[in-house]
C-alpha atoms as a PDB file:
ATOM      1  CA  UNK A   1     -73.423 -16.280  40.909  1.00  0.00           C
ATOM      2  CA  UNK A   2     -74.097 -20.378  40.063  1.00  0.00           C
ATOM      3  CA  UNK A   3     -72.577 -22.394  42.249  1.00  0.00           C
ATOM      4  CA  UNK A   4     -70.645 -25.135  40.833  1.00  0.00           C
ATOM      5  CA  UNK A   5     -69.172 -28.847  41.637  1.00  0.00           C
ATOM      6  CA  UNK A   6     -65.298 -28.928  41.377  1.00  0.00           C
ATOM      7  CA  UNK A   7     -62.651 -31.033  42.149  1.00  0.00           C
ATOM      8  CA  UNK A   8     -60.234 -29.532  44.773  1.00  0.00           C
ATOM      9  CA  UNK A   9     -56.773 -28.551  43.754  1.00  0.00           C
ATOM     10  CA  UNK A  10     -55.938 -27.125  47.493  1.00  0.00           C
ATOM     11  CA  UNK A  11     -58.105 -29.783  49.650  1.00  0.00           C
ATOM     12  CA  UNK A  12     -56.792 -32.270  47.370  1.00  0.00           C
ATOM     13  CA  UNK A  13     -55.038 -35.803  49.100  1.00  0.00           C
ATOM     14  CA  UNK A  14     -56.121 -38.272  46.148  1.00  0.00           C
ATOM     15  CA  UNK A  15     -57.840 -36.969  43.355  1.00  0.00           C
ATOM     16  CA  UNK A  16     -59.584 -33.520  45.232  1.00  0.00           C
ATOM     17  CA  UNK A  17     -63.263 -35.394  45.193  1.00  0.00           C
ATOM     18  CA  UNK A  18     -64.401 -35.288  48.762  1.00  0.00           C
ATOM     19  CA  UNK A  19     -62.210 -31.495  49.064  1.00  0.00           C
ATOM     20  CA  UNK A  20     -64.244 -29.970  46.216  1.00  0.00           C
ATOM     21  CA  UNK A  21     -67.529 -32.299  47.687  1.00  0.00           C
ATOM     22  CA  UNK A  22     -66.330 -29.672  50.753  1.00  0.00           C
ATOM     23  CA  UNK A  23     -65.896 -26.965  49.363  1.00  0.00           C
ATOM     24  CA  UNK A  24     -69.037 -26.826  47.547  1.00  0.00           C
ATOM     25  CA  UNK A  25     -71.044 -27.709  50.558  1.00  0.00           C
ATOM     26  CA  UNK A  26     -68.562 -24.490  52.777  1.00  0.00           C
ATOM     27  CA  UNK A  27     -68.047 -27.477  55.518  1.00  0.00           C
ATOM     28  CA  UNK A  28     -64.608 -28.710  56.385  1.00  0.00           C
ATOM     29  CA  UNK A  29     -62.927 -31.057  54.100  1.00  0.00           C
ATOM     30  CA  UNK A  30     -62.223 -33.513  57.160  1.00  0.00           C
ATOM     31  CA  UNK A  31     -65.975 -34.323  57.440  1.00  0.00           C
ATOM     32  CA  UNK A  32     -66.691 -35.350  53.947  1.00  0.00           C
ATOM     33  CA  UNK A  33     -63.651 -37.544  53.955  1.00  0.00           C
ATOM     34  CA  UNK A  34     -64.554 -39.700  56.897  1.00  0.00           C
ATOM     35  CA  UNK A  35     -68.408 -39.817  56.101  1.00  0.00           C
ATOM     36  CA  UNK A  36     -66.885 -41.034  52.661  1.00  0.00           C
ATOM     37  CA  UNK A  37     -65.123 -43.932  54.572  1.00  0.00           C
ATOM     38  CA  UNK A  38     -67.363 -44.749  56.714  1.00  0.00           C
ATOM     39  CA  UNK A  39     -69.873 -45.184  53.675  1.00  0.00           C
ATOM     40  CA  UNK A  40     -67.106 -47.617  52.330  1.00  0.00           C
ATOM     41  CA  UNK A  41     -66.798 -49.779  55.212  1.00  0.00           C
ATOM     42  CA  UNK A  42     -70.401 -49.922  55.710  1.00  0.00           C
ATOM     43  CA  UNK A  43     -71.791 -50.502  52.158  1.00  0.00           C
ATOM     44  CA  UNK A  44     -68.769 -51.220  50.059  1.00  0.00           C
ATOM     45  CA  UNK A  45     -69.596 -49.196  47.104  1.00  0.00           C
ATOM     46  CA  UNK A  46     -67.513 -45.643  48.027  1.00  0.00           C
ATOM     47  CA  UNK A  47     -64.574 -46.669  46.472  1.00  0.00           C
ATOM     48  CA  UNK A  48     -66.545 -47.300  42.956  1.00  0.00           C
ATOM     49  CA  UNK A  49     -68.301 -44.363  44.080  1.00  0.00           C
ATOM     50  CA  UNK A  50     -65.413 -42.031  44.502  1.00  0.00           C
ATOM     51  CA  UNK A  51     -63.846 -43.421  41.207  1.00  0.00           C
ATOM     52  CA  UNK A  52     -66.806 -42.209  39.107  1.00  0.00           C
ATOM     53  CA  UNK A  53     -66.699 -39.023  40.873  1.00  0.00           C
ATOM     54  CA  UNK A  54     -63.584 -38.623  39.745  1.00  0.00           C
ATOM     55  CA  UNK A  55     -63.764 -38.925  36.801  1.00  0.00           C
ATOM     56  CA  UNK A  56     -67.208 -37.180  36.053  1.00  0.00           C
ATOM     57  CA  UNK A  57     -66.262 -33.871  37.966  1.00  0.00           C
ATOM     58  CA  UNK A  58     -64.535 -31.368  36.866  1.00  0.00           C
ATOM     59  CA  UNK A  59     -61.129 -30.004  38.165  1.00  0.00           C
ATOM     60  CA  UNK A  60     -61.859 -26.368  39.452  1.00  0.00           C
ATOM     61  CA  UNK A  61     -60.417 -23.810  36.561  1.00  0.00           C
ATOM     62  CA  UNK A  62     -57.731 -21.122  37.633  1.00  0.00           C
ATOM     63  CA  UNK A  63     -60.623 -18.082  37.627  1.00  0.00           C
ATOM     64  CA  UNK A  64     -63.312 -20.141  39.369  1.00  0.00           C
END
């Protein structure tokens, strides 16, 4: 089975990015999201980041 990049619909707060960043990775959802802010703070660009990420992945189908 391929293991794919989805956004979240049930570790979803915003738009599911750093849920389905979790999910794919099998590490809790709570991690991703404050290594995501920290990146913001420290280098500024996670927000931009985040917004390309959500619009480039996917959103996970009902059978996946």
């Amino acid at each position: 089975m391929v293991k794919r990049l989805y956004r979240s619909k049930k570790n979803k707060i915003i738009g599911g990015v750093c849920g389905g960043i979790a999910e794919y990775l099998e590490v809790d959802p709570v991690i991703v999201r404050l290594l995501w802010v920290i990146a913001s703070l420290a280098w500024g660009a996670g927000i931009f980041a985040y917004l390309i990420a959500w619009i480039i992945m996917p959103e996970k189908p009902r059978r996946a």
